[in-house]
Protein backbone atom coordinates (compact mmCIF):
# COMPACT_ATOMS: atom_id res chain seq x y z
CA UNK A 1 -44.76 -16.37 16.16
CA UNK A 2 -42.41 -19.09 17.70
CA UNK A 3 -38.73 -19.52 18.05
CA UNK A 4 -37.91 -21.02 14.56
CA UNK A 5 -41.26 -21.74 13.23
CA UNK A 6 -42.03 -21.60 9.64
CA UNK A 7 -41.94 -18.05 9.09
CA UNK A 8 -38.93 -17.06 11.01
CA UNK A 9 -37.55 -13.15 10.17
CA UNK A 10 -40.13 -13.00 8.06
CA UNK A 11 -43.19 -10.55 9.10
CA UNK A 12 -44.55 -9.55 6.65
CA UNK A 13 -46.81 -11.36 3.76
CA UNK A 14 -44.27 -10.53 0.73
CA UNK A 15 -41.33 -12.09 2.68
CA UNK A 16 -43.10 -14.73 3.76
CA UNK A 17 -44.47 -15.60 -0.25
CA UNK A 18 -40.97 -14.91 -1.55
CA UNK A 19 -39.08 -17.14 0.96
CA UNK A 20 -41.70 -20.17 1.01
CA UNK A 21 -42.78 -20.35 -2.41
CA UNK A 22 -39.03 -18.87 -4.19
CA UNK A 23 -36.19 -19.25 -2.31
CA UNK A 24 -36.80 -21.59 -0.27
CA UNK A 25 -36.94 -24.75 -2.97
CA UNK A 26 -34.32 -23.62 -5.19
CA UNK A 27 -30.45 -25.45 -4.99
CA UNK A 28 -27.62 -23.98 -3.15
CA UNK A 29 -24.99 -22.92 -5.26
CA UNK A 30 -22.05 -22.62 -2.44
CA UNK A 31 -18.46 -21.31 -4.21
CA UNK A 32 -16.61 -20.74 -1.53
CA UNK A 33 -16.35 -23.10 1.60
CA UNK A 34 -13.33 -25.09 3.72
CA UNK A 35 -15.02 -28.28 3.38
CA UNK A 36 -12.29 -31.19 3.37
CA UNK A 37 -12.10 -32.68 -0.20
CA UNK A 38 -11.36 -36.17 1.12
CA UNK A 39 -14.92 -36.02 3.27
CA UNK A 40 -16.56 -36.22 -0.11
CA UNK A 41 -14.32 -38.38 -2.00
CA UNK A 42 -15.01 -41.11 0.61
CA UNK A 43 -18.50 -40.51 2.00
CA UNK A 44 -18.02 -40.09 5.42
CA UNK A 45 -19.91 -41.16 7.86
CA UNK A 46 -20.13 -39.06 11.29
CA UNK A 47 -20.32 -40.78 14.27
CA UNK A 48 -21.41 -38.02 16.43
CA UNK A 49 -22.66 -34.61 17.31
CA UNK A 50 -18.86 -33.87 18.03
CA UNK A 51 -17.92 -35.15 14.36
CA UNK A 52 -20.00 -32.99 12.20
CA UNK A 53 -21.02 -30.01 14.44
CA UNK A 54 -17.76 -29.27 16.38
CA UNK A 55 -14.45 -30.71 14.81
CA UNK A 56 -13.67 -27.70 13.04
CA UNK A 57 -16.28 -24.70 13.94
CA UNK A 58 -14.17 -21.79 15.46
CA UNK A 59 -17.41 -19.69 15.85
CA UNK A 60 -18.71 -22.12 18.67
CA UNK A 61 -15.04 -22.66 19.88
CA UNK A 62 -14.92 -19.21 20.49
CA UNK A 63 -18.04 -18.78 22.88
CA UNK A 64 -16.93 -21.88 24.28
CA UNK A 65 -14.02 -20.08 25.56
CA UNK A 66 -15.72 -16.88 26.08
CA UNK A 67 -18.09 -19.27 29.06
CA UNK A 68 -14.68 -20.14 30.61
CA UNK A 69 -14.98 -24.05 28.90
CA UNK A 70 -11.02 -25.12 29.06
CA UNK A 71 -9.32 -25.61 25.92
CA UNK A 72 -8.58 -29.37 26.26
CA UNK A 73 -12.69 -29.76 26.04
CA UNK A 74 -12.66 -27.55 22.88
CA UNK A 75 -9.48 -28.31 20.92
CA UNK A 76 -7.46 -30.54 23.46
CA UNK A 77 -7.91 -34.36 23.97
CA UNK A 78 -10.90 -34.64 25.99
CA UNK A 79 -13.45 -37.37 25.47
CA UNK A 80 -15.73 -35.79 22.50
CA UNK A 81 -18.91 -36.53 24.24
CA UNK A 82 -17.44 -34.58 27.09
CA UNK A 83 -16.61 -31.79 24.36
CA UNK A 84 -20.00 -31.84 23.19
CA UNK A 85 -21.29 -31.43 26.73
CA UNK A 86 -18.47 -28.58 27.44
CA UNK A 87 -21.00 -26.89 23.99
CA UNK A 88 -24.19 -27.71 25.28
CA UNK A 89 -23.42 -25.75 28.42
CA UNK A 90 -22.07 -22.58 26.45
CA UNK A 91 -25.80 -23.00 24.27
CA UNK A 92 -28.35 -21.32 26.88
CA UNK A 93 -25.54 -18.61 27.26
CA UNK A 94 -25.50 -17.67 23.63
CA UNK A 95 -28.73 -16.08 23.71
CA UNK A 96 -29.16 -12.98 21.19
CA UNK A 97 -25.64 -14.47 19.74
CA UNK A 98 -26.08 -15.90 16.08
CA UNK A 99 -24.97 -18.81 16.97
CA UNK A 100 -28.26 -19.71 19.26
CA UNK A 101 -30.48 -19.51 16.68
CA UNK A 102 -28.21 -21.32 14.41
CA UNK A 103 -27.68 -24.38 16.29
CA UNK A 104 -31.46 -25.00 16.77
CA UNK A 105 -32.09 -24.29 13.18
CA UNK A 106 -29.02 -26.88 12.44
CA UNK A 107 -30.67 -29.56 14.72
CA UNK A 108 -34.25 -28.88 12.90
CA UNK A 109 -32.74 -29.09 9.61
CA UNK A 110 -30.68 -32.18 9.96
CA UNK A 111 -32.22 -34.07 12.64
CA UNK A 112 -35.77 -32.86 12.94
CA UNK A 113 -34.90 -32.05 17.01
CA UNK A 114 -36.93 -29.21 18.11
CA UNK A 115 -35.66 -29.53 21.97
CA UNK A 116 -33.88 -26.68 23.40
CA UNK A 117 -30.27 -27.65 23.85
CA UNK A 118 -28.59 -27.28 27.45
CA UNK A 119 -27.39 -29.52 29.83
CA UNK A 120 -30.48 -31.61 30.84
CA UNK A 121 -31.26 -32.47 27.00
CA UNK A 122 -28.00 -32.73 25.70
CA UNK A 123 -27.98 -36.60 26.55
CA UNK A 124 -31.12 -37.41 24.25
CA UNK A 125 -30.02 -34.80 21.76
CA UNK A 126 -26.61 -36.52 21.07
CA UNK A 127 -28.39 -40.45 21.22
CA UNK A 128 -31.29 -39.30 18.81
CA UNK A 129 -28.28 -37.90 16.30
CA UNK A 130 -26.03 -40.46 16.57
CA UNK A 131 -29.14 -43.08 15.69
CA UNK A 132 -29.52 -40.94 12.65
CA UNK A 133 -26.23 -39.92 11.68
CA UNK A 134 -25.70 -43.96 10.93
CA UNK A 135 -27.51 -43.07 7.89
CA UNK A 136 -26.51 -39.90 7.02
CA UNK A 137 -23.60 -40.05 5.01
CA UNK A 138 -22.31 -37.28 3.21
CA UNK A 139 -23.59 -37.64 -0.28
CA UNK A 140 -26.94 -38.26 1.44
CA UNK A 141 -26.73 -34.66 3.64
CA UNK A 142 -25.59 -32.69 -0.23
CA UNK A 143 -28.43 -34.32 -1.98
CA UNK A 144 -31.00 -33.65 1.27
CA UNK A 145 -29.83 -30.10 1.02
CA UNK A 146 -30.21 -30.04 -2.43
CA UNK A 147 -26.33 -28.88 -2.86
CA UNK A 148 -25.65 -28.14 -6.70
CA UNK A 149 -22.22 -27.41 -6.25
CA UNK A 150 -19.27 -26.78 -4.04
CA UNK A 151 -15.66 -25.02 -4.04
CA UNK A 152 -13.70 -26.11 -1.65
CA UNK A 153 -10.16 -24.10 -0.68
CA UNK A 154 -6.92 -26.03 -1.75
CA UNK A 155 -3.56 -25.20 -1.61
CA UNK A 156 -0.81 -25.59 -4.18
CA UNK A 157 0.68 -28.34 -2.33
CA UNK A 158 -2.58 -30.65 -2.34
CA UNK A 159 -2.45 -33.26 -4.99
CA UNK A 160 -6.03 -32.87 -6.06
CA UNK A 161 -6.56 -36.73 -6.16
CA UNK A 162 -9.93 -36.40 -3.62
CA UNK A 163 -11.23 -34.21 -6.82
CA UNK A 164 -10.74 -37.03 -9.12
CA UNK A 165 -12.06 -39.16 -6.89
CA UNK A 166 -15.37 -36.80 -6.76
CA UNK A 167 -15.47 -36.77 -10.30
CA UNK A 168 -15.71 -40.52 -10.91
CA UNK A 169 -18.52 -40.88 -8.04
CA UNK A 170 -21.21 -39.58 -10.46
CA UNK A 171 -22.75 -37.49 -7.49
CA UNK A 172 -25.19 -34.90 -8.27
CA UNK A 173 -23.21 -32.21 -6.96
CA UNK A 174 -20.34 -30.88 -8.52
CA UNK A 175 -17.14 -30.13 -6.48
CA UNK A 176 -14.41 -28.19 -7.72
CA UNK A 177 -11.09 -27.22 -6.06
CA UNK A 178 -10.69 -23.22 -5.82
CA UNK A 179 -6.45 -22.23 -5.96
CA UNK A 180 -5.40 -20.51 -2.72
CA UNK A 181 -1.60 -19.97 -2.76
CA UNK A 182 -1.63 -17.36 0.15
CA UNK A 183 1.62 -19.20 1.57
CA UNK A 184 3.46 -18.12 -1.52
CA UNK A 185 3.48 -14.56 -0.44
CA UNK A 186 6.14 -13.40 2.27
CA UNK A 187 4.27 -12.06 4.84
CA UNK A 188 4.93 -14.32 7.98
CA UNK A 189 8.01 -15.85 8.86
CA UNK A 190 10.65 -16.24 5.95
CA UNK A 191 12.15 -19.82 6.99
CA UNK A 192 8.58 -21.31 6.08
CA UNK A 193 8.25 -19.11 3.10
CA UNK A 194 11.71 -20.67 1.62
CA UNK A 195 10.51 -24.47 3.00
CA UNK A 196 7.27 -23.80 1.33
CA UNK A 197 8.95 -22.74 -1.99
CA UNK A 198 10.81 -25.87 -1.71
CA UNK A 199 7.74 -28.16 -1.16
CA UNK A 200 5.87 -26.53 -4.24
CA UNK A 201 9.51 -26.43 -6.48
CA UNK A 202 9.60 -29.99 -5.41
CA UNK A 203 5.95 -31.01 -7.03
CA UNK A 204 6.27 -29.53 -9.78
CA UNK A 205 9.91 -31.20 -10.06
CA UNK A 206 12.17 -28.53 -10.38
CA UNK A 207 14.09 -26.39 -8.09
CA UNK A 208 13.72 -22.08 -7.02
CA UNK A 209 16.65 -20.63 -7.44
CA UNK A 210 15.07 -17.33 -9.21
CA UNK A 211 11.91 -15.36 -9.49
CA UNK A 212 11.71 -16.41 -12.84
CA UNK A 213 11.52 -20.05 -11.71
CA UNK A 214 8.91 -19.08 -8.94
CA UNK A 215 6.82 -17.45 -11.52
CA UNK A 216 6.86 -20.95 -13.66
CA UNK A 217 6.43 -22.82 -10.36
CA UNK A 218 3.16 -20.92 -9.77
CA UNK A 219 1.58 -21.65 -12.99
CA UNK A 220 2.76 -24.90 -13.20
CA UNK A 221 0.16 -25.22 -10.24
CA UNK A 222 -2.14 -23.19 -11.77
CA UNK A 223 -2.35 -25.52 -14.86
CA UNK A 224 -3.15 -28.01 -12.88
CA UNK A 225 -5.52 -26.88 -10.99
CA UNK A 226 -7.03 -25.88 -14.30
CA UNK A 227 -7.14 -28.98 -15.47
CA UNK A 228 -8.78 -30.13 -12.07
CA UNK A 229 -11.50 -28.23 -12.96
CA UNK A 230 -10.69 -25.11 -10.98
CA UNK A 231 -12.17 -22.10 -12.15
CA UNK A 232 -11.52 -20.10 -8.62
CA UNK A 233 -8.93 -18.48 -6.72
CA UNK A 234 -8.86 -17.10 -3.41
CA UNK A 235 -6.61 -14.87 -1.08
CA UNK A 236 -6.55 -13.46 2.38
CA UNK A 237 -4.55 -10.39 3.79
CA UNK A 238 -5.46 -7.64 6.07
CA UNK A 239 -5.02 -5.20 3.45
CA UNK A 240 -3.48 -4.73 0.00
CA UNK A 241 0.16 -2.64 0.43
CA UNK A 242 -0.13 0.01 -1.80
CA UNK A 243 2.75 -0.23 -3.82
CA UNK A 244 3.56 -0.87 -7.25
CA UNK A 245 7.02 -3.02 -7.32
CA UNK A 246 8.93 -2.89 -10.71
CA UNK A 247 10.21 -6.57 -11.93
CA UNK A 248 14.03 -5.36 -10.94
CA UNK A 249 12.67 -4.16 -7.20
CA UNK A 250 10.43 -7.91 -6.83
CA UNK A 251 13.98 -9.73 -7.72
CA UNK A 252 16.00 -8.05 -4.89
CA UNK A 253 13.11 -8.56 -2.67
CA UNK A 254 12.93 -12.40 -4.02
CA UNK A 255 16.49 -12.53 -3.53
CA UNK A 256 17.19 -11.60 -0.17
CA UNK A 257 14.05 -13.78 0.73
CA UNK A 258 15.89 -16.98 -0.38
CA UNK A 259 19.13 -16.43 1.40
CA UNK A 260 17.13 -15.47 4.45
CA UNK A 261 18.31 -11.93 4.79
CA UNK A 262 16.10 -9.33 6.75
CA UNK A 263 13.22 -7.95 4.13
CA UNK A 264 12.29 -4.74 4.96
CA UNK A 265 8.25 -4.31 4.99
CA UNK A 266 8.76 -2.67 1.98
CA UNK A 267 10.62 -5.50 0.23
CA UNK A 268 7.91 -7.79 1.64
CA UNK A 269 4.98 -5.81 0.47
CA UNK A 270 6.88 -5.23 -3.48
CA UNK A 271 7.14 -9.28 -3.51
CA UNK A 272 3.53 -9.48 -2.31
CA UNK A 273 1.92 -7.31 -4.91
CA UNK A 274 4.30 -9.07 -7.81
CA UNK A 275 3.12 -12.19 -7.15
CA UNK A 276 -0.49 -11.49 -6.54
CA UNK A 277 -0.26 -9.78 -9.43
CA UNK A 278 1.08 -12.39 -11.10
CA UNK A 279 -1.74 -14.73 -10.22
CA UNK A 280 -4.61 -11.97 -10.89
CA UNK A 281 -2.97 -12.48 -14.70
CA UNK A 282 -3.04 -15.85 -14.48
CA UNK A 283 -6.60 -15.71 -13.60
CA UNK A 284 -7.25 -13.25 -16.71
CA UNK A 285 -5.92 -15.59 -18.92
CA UNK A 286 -8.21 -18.36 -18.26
CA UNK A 287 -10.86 -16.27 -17.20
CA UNK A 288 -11.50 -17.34 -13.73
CA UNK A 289 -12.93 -15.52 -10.92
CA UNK A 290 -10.36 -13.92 -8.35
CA UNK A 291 -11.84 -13.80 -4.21
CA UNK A 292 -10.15 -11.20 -1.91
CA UNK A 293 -10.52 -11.56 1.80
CA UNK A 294 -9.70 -8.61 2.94
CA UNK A 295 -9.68 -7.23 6.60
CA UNK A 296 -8.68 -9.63 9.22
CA UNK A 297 -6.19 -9.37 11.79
CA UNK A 298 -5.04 -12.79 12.12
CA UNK A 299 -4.13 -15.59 15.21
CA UNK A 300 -4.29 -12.51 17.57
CA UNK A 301 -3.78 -15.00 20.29
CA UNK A 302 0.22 -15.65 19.80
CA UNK A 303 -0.16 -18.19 23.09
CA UNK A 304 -2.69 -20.15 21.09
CA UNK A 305 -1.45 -19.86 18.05
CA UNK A 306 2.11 -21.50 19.13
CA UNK A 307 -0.11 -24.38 20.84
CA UNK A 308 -2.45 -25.11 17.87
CA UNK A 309 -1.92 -22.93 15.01
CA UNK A 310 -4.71 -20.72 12.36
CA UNK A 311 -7.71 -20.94 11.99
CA UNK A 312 -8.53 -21.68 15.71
CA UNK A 313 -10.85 -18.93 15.76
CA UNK A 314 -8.28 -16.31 17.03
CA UNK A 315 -8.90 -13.57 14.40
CA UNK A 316 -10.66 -10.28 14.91
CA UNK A 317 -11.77 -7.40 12.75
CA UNK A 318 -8.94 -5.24 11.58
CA UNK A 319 -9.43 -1.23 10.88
CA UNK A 320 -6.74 -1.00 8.18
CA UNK A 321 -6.71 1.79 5.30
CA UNK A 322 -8.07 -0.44 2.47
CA UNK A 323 -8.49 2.08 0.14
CA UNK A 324 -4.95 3.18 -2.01
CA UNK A 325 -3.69 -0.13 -2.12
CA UNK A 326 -7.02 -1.75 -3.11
CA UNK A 327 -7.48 0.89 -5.59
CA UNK A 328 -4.04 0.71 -6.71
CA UNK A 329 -4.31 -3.09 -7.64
CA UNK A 330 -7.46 -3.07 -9.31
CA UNK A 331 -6.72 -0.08 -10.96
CA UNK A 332 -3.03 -1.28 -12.39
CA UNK A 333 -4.67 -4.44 -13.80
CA UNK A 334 -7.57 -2.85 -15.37
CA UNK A 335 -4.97 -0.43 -17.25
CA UNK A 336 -3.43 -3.91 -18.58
CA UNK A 337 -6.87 -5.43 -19.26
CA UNK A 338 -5.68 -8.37 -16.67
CA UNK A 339 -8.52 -7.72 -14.01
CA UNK A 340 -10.78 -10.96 -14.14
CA UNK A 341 -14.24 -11.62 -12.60
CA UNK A 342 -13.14 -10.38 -8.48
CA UNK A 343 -15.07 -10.90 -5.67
CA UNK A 344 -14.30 -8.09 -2.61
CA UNK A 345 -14.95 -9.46 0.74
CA UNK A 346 -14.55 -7.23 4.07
CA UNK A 347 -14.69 -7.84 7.16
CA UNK A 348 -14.73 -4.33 9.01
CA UNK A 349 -18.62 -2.92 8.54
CA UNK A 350 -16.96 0.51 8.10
CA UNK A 351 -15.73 -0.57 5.30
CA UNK A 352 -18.69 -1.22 3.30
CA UNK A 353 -19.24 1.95 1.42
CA UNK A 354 -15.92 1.79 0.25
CA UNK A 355 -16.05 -1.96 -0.81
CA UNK A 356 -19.53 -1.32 -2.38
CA UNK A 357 -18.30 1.75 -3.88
CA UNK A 358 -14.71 0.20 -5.25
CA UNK A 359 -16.19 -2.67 -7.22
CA UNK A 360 -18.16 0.45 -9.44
CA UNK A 361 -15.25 1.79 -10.30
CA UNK A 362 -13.79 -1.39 -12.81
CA UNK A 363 -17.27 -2.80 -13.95
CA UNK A 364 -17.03 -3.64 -17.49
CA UNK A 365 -18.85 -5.56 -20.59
CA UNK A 366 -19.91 -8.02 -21.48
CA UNK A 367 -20.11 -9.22 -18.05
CA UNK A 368 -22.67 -8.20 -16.18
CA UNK A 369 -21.70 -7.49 -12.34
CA UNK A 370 -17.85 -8.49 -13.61
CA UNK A 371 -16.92 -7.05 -9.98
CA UNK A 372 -18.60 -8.34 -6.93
CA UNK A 373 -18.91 -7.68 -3.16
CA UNK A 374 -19.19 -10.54 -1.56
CA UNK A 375 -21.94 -11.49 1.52
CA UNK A 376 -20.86 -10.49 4.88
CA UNK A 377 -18.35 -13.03 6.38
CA UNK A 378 -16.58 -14.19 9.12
CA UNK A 379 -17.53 -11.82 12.02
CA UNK A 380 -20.44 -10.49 9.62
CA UNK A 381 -22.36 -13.45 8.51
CA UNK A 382 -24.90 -12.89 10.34
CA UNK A 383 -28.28 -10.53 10.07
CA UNK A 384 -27.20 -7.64 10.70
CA UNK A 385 -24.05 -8.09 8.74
CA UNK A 386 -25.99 -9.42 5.89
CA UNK A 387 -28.57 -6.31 6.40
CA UNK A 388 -25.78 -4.18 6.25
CA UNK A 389 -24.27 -5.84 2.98
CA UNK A 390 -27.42 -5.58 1.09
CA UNK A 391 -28.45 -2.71 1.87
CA UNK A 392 -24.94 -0.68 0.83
CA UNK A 393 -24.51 -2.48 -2.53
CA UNK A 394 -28.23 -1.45 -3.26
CA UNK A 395 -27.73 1.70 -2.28
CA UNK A 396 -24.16 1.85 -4.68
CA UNK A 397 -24.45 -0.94 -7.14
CA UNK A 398 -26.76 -3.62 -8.53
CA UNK A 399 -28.65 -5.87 -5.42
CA UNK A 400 -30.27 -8.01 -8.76
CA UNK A 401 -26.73 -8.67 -10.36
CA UNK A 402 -25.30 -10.18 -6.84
CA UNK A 403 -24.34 -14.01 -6.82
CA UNK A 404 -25.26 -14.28 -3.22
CA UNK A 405 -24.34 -16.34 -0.21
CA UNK A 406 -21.59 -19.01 0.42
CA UNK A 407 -20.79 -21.00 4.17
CA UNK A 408 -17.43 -20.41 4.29
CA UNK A 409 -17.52 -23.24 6.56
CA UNK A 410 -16.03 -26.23 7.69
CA UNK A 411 -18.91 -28.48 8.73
CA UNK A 412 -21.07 -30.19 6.90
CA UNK A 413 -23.59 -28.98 8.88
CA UNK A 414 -23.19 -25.24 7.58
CA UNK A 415 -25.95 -25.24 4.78
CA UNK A 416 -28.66 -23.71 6.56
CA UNK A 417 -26.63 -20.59 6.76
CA UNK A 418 -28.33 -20.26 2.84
CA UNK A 419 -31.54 -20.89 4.76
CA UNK A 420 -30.73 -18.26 6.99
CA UNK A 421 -29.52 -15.86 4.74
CA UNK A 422 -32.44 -16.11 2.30
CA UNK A 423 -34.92 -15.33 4.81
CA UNK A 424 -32.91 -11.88 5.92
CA UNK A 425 -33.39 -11.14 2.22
CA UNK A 426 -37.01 -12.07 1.45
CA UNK A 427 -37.69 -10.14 4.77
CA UNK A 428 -35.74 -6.84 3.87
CA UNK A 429 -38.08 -6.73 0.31
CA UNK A 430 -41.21 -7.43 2.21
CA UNK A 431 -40.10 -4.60 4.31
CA UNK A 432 -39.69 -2.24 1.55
CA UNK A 433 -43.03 -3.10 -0.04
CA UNK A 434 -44.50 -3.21 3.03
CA UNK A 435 -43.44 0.48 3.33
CA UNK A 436 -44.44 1.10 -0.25
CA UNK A 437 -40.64 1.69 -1.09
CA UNK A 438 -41.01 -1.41 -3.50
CA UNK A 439 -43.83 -2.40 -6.11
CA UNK A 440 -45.99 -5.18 -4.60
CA UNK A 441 -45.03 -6.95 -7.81
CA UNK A 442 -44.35 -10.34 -6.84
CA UNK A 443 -42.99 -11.54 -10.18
CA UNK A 444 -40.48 -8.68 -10.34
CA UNK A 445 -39.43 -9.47 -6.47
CA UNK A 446 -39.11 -13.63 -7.31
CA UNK A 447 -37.17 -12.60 -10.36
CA UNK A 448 -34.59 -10.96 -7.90
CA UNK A 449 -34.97 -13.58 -4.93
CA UNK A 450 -34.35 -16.26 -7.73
CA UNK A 451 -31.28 -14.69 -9.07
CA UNK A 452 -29.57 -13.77 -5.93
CA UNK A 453 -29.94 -17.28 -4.11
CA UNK A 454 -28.79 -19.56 -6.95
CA UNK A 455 -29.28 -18.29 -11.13
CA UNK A 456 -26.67 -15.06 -10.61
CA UNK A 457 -24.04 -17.29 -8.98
CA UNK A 458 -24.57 -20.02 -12.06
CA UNK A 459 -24.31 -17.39 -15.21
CA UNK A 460 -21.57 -15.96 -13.06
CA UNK A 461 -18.95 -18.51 -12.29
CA UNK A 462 -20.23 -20.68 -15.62
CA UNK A 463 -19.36 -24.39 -13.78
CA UNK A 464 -20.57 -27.22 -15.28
CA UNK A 465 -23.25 -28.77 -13.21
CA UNK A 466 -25.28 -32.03 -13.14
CA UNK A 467 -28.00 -32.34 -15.34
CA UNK A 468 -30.31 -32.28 -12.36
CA UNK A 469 -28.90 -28.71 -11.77
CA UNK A 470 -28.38 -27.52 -15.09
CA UNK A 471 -31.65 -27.49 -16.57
CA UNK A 472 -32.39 -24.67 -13.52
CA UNK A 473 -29.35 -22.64 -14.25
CA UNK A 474 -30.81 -20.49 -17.03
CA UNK A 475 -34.56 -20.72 -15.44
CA UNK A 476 -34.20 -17.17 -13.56
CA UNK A 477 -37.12 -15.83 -15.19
C-alpha cells in the first residue's frame, strides 16, 4: 500500500467495496461551512496556490507558526508566493499531523499533483496550479466535486444580496445562508455589544431602546433570513451558563447593558440564555435546525488577537462543565415544546459520552434522529476524532440515523475532508465485519454508508435541491 493510493485507510475488502463502489460516487451534502457568499455569487477565479489553499486556513497557519515561519509570511503583507513557500517548508515537518496527508490528498484531488511538497518542488507545484487554476473557477471546482449543496455562516448584519445573486445563476448546487447572531449575546466587551445593537436596529430601521425592541429586531432578521432561504442557525460559546433568567431579571440585565454599566457574569449569562432562547423559539416556529458549537476557548492569544482579530487560529480546547447548563436549555425548551431539530458539536473528546448521551435524552417523533451530534470538529476533524465520534454515538445512539460530515472550512479547497471522512467510516465497518462484530451483508452496510454520507443529511434538513440532486435524495435504499 502507498501513501494516498486508491485504497487509503482502508484494509480490509468490506471498506474497500463500501468506499469505492458507495460512498465514494455519491454528492456531498455540506450544511455547515465559512465559505464567503460573494466567492460564489461571482465565480471566482484563484490566481494561486496562496488564493485558494492559504487565505483563510488557520489549521496550516497554525503549524506554520508552530515551525517558527514569522507572522508577516502567514497573515502579514509578505509577497504570497513567498507565503506559500513560508507553507511548503512547514509541509515535510507535518508528518503524522492531519494536515500532511491532507494537503497531498488536496493537490491529488484538485490538481492531479502526486509530488511530495517541500522546498525543492514547491516551484513546479505552484506553476503547474496556477496553469490550471486559470480554468478552475468556482462553479467548475462545486460541480467537479459533485457539491449538492452548501450553508454558508452569515451574520445578521449581511445583506444577503450574494444569495440572490446565487439563486439567479441556475448552478447546480444550492447555497443557502445559515443565521449566526452570536454577536447579539453579551459576552465580550459591552461597547461593541451596544454598537452592534445599533448596526442591526439600524437595518431593520428602527432604534433599541428596550428588550422588547431587541426581541423584534432579532426576528426581523430572522424573517429575512427566512425568506433568503435559510433554514439553519448556528452558535458558538464555550459552554451554556446554567441559568434560567426570568423576563423581569433579562430586562435589568438588558438595561444596564445599554447604558454601559458593569454586568455582573450573572447578568451577562441571564441575557445570554434569554436571547438564545429566544432564537431556539424562533427556530421552532419555522422549524429549522439549531447548531451548537460548544467547547472552545477562544483567541487565547490576546497579543494576536489585538493585531488581527478571531478566527486566526488562536483557539484551543476548553474543559468546561457542559453538562447543567446544556441540560438545562434543552430541557426548558422541550417542557415548552420549542426545542427544534439541534445539532451538538464538542470540541473536548471527554466530552463525548456526555454529548452522545445528551442528545438521547430529547429525541422525539416524528422525526427520526430530531437531536444530533455532530462530526468531530475543529481540533477533532480528523481520524481519530472522527473514530472517536462514531464510535460513542454507536455505542449511545443511532450511527444509521446520523447526517454526517460538513468542512467547516474556509477554502474552497476543503471538500476532500468528505473524502477523508468517508474512508475512516467505510474502514471502521470493514473492521467490525472483519472481526465478525458486523454481518458481511454488504447491502445492509451500503444502506448505512449511503445514508450517513449524503441521504440522512437530505431527509434531515429537507432543502430544496437541484433536480440533478433531488432525484438521489430519497434513493437511500
Amino acid at each position: 500500500m502507498g501513501f494516498l493510493d486508491n485504497d487509503f485507510l482502508l484494509t480490509t475488502d468490506t471498506a474497500q467495496r463500501l468506499y469505492h463502489e458507495v460512498a465514494a460516487g455519491l454528492p456531498l451534502y455540506d450544511y455547515h461551512c465559512h465559505l464567503l457568499p460573494g466567492d460564489i455569487a461571482n465565480n471566482r477565479v484563484y490566481q494561486n496556490l496562496f488564493e485558494i489553499w492559504l487565505e483563510g486556513d488557520h489549521y496550516k497557519w497554525r503549524a506554520m507558526r508552530a515551525n517558527g515561519i514569522d507572522e508577516d509570511f502567514i497573515t502579514g503583507n509578505a509577497d504570497p508566493y513567498d507565503k506559500y513557500l513560508a507553507w511548503a517548508e512547514t509541509v515535510p515537518r507535518t508528518l503524522r499531523n492531519p494536515l500532511y496527508q491532507w494537503s497531498h490528498l488536496e493537490l491529488q484531488r484538485y490538481f492531479g499533483i502526486n509530488t511530495l511538497l517541500d522546498e525543492s518542488t514547491a516551484k513546479e507545484i505552484w506553476d503547474e496550479s496556477e496553469r490550471q487554476l486559470r480554468s478552475l473557477d468556482t462553479h467548475t471546482i462545486l460541480d467537479r466535486f459533485n457539491v449538492a449543496l452548501v450553508c454558508t455562516t452569515d451574520d445578521p448584519l449581511d445583506s444577503l444580496e450574494h444569495h440572490v445573486t446565487i439563486r439567479s445563476l441556475g448552478i447546480d448546487t444550492k447555497v443557502y445562508p445559515a443565521f449566526r447572531p452570536d454577536r447579539i449575546f453579551p459576552t465580550g466587551e459591552l461597547r461593541a455589544w451596544n454598537q452592534y445593537v445599533d448596526q442591526i436596529a439600524s437595518v431593520a430601521q428602527t432604534q433599541c431602546s428596550d428588550l422588547a425592541s431587541l426581541v423584534a429586531i432579532i426576528g426581523y432578521h430572522h424573517d429575512r433570513f427566512h425568506e433568503s432561504g435559510s433554514r439553519l442557525s448556528d452558535h458558538a460559546f464555550g459552554c451554556l451558563p446554567d441559568v434560567s433568567p426570568t423576563e423581569a431579571e433579562a430586562t435589568t440585565a438588558f438595561d444596564k447593558a445599554r447604558s454601559h454599566a458593569l454586568l455582573s457574569q450573572v447578568e451577562r449569562d441571564q441575557l445570554t440564555i434569554y436571547l438564545l432562547q429566544l432564537t431556539a423559539r424562533l427556530d421552532a416556529k419555522r422549524d429549522w435546525t439549531k447548531q451548537l458549537h460548544l467547547g472552545p476557548i477562544r483567541n487565547v492569544n490576546k497579543r494576536l488577537f489585538g493585531l488581527l482579530g478571531r478566527d486566526i487560529g488562536c483557539d484551543s480546547i476548553g474543559d468546561f462543565q457542559q453538562g447543567p447548563g446544556l441540560a438545562r436549555f434543552l430541557g426548558e425548551l422541550d417542557e415548552t415544546d420549542d426545542l427544534s431539530r439541534l445539532i451538538l458539536y464538542n470540541n473536548n473528546p471527554t466530552d463525548n459520552y456526555l454529548f452522545a448521551t445528551m442528545i438521547g435524552n430529547f429525541q422525539r417523533g416524528p422525526t427520526a434522529g430530531k437531536l444530533q451530534w455532530g462530526s468531530g470538529w475543529w481540533h477533532l476533524d480528523q481520524k481519530d476524532g472522527m473514530r472517536w465520534q462514531i464510535n460513542a454515538l454507536s455505542n449511545l445512539g443511532l450511527l444509521p440515523r446520523f447526517v454526517g460530515m460538513l468542512t467547516d472550512s474556509r477554502s474552497m479547497m476543503s471538500y476532500p475532508r468528505h473524502e477523508y471522512f468517508r474512508r475512516v467510516l467505510c474502514q471502521l465497518m470493514g473492521e467490525d465485519v472483519a472481526a465478525g462484530e458486523l454481518p458481511d451483508d454488504i447491502e445492509l452496510l451500503s444502506k448505512l454508508v449511503r445514508g450517513i454520507c449524503f441521504h440522512n443529511a437530505a431527509e434531515y434538513f429537507q432543502l430544496e435541491l437541484a433536480p440533478k440532486y433531488s432525484n438521489l435524495s430519497g434513493a437511500a435504499n
